[in-house]
Protein backbone atom coordinates (compact mmCIF):
# COMPACT_ATOMS: atom_id res chain seq x y z
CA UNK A 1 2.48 76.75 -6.24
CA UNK A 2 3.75 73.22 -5.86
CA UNK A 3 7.39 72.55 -6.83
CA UNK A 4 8.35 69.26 -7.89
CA UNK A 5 12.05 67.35 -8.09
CA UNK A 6 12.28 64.23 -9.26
CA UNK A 7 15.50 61.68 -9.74
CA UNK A 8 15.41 58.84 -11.56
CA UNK A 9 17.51 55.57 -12.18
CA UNK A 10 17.00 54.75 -15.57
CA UNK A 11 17.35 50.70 -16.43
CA UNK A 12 20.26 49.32 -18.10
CA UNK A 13 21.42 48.98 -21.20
CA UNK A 14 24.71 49.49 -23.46
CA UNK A 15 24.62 51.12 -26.57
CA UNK A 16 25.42 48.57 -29.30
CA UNK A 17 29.19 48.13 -30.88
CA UNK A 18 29.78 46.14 -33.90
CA UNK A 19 31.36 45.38 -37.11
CA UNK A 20 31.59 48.03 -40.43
CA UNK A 21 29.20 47.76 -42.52
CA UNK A 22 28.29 49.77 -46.23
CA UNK A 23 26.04 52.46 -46.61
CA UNK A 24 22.82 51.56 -47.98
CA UNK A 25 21.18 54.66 -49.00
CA UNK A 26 22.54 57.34 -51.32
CA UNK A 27 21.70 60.28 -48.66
CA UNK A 28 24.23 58.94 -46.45
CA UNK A 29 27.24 60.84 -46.60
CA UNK A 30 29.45 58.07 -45.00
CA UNK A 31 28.33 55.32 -42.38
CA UNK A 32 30.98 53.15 -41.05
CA UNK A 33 30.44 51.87 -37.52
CA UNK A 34 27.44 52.28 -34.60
CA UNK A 35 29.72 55.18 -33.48
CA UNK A 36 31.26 57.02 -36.37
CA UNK A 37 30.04 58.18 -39.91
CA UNK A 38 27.21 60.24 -40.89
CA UNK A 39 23.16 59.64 -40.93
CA UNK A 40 19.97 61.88 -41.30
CA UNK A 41 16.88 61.53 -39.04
CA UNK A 42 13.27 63.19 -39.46
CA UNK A 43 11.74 64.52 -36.01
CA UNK A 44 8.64 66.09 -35.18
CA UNK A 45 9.60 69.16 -34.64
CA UNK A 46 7.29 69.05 -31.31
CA UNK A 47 9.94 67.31 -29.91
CA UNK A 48 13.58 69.41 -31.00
CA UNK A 49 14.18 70.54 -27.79
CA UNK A 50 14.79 67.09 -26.59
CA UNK A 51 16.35 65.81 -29.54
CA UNK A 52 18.83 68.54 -30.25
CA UNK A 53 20.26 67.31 -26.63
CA UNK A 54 20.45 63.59 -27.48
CA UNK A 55 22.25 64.71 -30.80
CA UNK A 56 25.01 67.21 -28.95
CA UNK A 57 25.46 64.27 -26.34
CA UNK A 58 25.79 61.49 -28.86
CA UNK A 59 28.29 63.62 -31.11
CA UNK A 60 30.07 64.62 -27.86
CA UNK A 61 30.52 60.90 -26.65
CA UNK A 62 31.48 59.89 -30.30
CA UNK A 63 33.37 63.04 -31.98
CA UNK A 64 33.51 60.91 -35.45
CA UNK A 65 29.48 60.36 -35.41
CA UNK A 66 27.60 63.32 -37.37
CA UNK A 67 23.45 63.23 -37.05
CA UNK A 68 21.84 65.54 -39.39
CA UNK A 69 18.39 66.41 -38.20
CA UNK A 70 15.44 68.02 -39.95
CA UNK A 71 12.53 68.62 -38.17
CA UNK A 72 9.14 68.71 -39.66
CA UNK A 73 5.67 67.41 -39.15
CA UNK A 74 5.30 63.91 -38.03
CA UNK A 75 3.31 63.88 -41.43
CA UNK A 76 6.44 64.99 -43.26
CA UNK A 77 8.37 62.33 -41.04
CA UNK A 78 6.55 59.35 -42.39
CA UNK A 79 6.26 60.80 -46.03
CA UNK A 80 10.31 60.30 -45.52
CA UNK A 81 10.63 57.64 -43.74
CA UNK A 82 8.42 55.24 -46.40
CA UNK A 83 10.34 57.33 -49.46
CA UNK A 84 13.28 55.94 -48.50
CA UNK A 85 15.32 59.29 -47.66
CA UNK A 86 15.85 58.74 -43.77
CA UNK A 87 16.21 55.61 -42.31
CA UNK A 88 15.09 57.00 -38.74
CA UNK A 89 12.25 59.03 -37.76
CA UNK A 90 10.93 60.32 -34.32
CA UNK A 91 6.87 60.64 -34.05
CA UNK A 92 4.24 60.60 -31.72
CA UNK A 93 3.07 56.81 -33.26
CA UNK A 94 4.63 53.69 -33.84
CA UNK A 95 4.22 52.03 -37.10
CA UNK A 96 1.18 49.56 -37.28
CA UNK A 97 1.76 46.07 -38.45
CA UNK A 98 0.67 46.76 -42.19
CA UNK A 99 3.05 49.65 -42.58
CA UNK A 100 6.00 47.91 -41.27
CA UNK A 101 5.80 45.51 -43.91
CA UNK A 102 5.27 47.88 -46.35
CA UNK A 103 8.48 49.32 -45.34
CA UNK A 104 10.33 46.24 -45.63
CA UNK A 105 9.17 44.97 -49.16
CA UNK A 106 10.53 48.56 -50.16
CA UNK A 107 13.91 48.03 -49.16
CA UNK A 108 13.43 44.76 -50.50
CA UNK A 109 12.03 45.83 -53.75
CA UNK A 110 13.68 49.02 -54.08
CA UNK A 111 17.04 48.60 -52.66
CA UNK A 112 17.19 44.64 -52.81
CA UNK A 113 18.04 44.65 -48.95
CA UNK A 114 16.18 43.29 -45.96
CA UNK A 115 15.60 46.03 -43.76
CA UNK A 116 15.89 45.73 -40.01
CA UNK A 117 12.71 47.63 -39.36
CA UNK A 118 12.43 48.33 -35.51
CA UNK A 119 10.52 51.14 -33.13
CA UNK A 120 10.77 51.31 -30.14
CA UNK A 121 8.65 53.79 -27.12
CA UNK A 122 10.87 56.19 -26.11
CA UNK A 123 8.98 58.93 -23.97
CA UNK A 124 5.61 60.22 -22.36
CA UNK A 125 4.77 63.83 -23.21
CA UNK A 126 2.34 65.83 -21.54
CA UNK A 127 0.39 68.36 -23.42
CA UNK A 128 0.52 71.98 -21.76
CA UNK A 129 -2.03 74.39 -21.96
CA UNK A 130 -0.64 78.02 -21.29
CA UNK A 131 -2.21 80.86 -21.21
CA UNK A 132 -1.07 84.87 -20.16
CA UNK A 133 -0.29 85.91 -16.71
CA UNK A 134 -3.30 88.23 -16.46
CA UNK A 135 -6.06 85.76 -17.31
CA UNK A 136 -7.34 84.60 -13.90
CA UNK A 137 -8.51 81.18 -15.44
CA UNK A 138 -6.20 78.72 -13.49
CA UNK A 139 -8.31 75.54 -13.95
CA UNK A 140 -10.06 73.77 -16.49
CA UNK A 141 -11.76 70.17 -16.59
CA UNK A 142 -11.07 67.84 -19.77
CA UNK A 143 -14.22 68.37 -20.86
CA UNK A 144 -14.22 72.11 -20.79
CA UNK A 145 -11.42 71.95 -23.35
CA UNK A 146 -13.09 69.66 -25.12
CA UNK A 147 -15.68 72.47 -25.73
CA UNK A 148 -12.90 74.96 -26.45
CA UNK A 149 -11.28 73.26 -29.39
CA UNK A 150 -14.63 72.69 -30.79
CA UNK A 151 -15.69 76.04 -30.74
CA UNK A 152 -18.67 75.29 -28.65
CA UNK A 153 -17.10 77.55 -26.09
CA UNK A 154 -15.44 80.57 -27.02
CA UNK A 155 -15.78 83.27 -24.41
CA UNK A 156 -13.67 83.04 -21.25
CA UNK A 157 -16.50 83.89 -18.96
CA UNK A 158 -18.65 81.32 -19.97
CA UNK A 159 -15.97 79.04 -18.03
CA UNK A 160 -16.30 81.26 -14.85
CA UNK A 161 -16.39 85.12 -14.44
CA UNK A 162 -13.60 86.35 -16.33
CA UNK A 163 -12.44 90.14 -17.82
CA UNK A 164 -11.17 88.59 -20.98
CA UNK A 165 -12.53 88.15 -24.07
CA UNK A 166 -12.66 85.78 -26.82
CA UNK A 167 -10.92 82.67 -26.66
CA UNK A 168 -8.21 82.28 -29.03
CA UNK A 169 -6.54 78.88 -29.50
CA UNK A 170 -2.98 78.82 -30.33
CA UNK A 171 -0.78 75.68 -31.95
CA UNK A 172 2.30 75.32 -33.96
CA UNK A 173 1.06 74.15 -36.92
CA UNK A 174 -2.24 72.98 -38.25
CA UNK A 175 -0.83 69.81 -39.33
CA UNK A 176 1.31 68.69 -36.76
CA UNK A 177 0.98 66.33 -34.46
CA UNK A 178 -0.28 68.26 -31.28
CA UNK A 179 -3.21 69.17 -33.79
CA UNK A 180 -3.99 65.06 -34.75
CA UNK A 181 -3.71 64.89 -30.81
CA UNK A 182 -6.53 67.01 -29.64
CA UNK A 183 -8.45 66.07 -32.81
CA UNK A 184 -8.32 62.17 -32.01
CA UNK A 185 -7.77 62.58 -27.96
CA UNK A 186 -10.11 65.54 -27.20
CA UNK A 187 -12.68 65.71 -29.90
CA UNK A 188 -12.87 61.50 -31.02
CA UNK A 189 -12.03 62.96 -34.52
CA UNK A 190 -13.85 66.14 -35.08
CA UNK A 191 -12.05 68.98 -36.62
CA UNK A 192 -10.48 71.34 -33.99
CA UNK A 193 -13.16 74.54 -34.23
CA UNK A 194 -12.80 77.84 -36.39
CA UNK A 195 -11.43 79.49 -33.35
CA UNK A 196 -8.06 77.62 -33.58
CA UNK A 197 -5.07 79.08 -35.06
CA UNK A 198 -1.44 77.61 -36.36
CA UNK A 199 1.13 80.37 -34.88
CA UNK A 200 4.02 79.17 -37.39
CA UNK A 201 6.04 77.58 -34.53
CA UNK A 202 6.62 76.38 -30.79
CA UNK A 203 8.24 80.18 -30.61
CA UNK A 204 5.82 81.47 -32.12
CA UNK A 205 2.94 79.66 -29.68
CA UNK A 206 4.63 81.56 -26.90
CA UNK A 207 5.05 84.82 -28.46
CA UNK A 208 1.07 85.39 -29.19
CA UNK A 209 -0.24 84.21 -25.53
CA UNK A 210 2.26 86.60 -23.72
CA UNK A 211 1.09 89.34 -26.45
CA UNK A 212 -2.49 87.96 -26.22
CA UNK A 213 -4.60 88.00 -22.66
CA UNK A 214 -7.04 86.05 -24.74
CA UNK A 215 -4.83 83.35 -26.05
CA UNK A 216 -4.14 79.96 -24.86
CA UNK A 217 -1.30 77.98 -26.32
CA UNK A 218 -0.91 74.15 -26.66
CA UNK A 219 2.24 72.78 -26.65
CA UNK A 220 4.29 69.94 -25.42
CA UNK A 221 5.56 69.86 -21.59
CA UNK A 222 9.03 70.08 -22.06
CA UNK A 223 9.07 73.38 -23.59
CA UNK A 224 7.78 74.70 -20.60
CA UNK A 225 10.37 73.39 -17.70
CA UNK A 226 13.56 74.84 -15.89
CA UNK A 227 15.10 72.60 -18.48
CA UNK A 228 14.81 75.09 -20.86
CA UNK A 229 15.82 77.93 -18.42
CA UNK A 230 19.37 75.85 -18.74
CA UNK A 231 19.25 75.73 -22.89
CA UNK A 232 22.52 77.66 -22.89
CA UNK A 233 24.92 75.23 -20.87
CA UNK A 234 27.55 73.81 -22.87
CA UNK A 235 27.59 70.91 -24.60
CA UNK A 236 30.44 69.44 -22.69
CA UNK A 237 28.76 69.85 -19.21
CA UNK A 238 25.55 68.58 -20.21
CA UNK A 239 27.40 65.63 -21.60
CA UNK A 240 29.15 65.13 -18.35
CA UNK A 241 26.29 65.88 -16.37
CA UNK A 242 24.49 62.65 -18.14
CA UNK A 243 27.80 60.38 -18.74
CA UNK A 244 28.13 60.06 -15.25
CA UNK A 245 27.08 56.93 -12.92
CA UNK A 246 24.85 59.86 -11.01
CA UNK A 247 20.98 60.04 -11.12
CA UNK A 248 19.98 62.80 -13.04
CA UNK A 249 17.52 65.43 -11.74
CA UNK A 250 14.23 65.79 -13.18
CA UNK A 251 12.96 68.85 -14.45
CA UNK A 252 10.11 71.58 -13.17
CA UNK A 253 7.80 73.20 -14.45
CA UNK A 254 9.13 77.04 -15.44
CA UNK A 255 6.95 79.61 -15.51
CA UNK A 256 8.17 82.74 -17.73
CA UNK A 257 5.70 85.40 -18.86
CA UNK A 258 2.92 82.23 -19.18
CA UNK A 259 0.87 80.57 -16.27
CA UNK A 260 0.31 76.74 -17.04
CA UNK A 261 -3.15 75.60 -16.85
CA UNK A 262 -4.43 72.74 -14.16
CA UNK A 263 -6.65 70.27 -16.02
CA UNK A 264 -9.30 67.94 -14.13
CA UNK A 265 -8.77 63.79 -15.07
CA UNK A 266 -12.47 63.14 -15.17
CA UNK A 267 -14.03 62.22 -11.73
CA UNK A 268 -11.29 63.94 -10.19
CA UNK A 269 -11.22 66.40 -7.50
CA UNK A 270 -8.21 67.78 -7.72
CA UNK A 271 -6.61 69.22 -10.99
CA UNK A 272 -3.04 69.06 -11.66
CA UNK A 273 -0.17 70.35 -13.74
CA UNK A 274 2.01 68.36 -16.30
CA UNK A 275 4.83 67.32 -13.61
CA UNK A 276 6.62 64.64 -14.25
CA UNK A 277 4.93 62.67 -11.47
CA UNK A 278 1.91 63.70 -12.24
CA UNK A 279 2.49 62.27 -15.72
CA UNK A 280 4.15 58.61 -14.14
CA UNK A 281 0.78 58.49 -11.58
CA UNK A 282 -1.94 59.46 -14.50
CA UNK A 283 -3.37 62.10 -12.36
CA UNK A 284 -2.24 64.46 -15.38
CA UNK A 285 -5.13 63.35 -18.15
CA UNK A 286 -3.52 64.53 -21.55
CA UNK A 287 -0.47 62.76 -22.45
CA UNK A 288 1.02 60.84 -25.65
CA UNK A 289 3.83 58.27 -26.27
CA UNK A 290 6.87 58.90 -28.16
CA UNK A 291 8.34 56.48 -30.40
CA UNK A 292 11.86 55.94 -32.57
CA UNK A 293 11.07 54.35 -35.35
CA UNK A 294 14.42 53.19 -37.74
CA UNK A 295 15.23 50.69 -40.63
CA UNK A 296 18.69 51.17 -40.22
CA UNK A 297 21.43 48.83 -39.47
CA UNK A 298 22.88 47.80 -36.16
CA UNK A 299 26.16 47.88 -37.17
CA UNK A 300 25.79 51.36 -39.14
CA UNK A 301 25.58 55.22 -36.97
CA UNK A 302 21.84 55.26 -37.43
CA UNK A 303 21.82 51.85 -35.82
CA UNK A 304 24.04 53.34 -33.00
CA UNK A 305 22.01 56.65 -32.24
CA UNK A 306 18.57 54.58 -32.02
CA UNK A 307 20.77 52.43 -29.39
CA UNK A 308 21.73 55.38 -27.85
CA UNK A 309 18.63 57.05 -27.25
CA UNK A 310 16.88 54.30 -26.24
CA UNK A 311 19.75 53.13 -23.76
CA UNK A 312 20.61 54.26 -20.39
CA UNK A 313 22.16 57.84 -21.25
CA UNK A 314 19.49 58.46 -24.04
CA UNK A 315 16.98 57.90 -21.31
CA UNK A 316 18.55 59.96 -18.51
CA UNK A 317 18.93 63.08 -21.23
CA UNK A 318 14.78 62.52 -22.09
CA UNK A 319 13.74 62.98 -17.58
CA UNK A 320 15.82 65.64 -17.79
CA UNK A 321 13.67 67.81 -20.22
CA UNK A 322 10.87 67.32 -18.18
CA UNK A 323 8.98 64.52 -19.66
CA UNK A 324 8.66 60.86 -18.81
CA UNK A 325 11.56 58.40 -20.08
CA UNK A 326 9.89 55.22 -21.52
CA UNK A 327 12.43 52.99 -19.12
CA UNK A 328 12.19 54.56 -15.16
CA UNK A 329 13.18 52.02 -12.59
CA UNK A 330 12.59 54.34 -9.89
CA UNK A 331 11.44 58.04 -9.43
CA UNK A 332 11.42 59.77 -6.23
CA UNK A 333 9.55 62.97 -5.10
CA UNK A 334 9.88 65.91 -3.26
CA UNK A 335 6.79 68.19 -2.89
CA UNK A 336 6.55 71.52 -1.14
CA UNK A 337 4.25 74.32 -1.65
């Protein structure tokens, strides 16, 4: 199996200091400065791994800065982000031109401020498709999961000779945003077949395919990488480890009780896992921005966390986890099989 390291030098950038300014909303606890106060963000919850890391390095960095995080849908996201009660959300989307406006005459009409609506591209993610240890399926081509979410194909031997049964589909939750993925990406916007099933949570994705020699699970790449074999290090040394003037190391691919799939790019001859570099070259087919969308102030916390993660450290904490930072000056590879 291939291994792959990857460093990176993430482009520069400061994360913004400026003058005190007064909380807008009435959720706020307290906001004082880019780097002290409180704030609330909404994140898909397809990407808390990553985010629970930018929050403990943020907090770490500035002890008097408190980000309160609730993770939901990217549905749910939006639905708070245009009800005024976040400033900041994380989704899989930017805002289009129409609902940025929309946003703004609220503040305007609502809160008689003008907002300083921004987003900004923040990551790649690969979708993974895992699937039990003892299915001998290792490869599939885009189209043959095509057929998979749409039901068309729903025995594993109809993809080559196989011992296992019926093909049971796996995601966290039927309205999040890996499902609008495969929907829009996979089927051009028919419904995902009766032969997929929401397991409750990214937990709960894992638990049925290792229970299930039938199951594959969807998911996003970094919940699959030696990252998350490191989830317990303290807060302190993973703050140090990304403070620092080093490069950071790039995560691979871990492979605990599940075997990630290989998926064909169409044309290709060669399929390929969700590595990083596989992700940076496009020879990995199934893939999906993320973006930070926020309204709130420069001079105010949730000004200073958007900053953050879309500055230098914010970006070396995101090639850690095994995805693709949005700002990668250079990324260098080591293969061996």
């Amino acid at each position: 199996m291939n291994t792959t390291l990857l460093k990176t030098l993430v482009a520069g950038g400061a994360v913004l200091m400026s003058a005190i300014a007064p909380s807008c909303l009435k959720y706020e606890k307290k906001e004082n400065t880019s780097t002290s106060g409180t704030t609330t963000i909404v994140c898909d919850n397809t990407f808390e791994n990553i985010f629970k890391q930018e929050v403990d390095v943020f907090e770490y960095q500035y002890p008097d800065a408190h980000i309160l995080v609730r993770y939901a849908t990217q549905a749910e996201a939006f639905d708070s982000l245009f009800s005024l009660n976040t400033r900041t959300i994380v989704a899989s989307r930017d805002l289009t031109v129409q609902e940025k406006n929309s946003l703004k005459a609220k503040y305007k009409n609502e809160l008689g401020v003008n907002a300083n609506v921004r987003s900004k591209k923040i990551a790649v993610d690969a979708l993974a498709f895992i699937v039990n240890p003892n299915n001998n399926v290792e490869k599939l081509t885009v189209e043959e999961l095509s057929d998979i979410l749409s039901g068309e194909t729903t025995e594993w031997n109809q993809l080559q000779p196989s011992d296992r049964g019926t093909i049971k589909v796996v995601l966290d939750q039927s309205g999040s945003s890996i499902a609008t993925y495969l929907s829009d990406s996979l089927l051009q916007g028919r419904p995902l077949g009766p032969n997929v099933f929401a397991a409750g949570s990214i937990p709960d994705v894992f638990n049925a395919v290792r229970r299930d020699p039938n199951a594959m699970g969807v998911l996003g790449v970094s919940w699959i990488t030696s990252d998350m074999d490191s989830a317990d290090v303290s807060k302190e040394d993973l703050a140090k480890g990304v403070l620092s003037e080093e490069p950071v190391q790039g995560a691979t691919l871990s492979e605990q009780n599940v075997k990630v799939m290989k998926v064909y790019r169409p044309g290709q001859a060669r399929a390929y896992k969700p590595y990083q570099q596989y992700i940076f070259d496009g020879s990995y087919p199934l893939f999906r921005q993320i973006y930070m969308i926020t309204a709130a102030p420069t001079s105010s916390v949730g000004g200073g966390f958007y900053s953050f993660v879309t500055g230098p450290i914010g970006q070396k904490i995101i090639m850690k986890t095994g995805i693709l930072p949005a700002t990668v000056r250079t990324i260098q590879v080591e293969l061996a099989e």
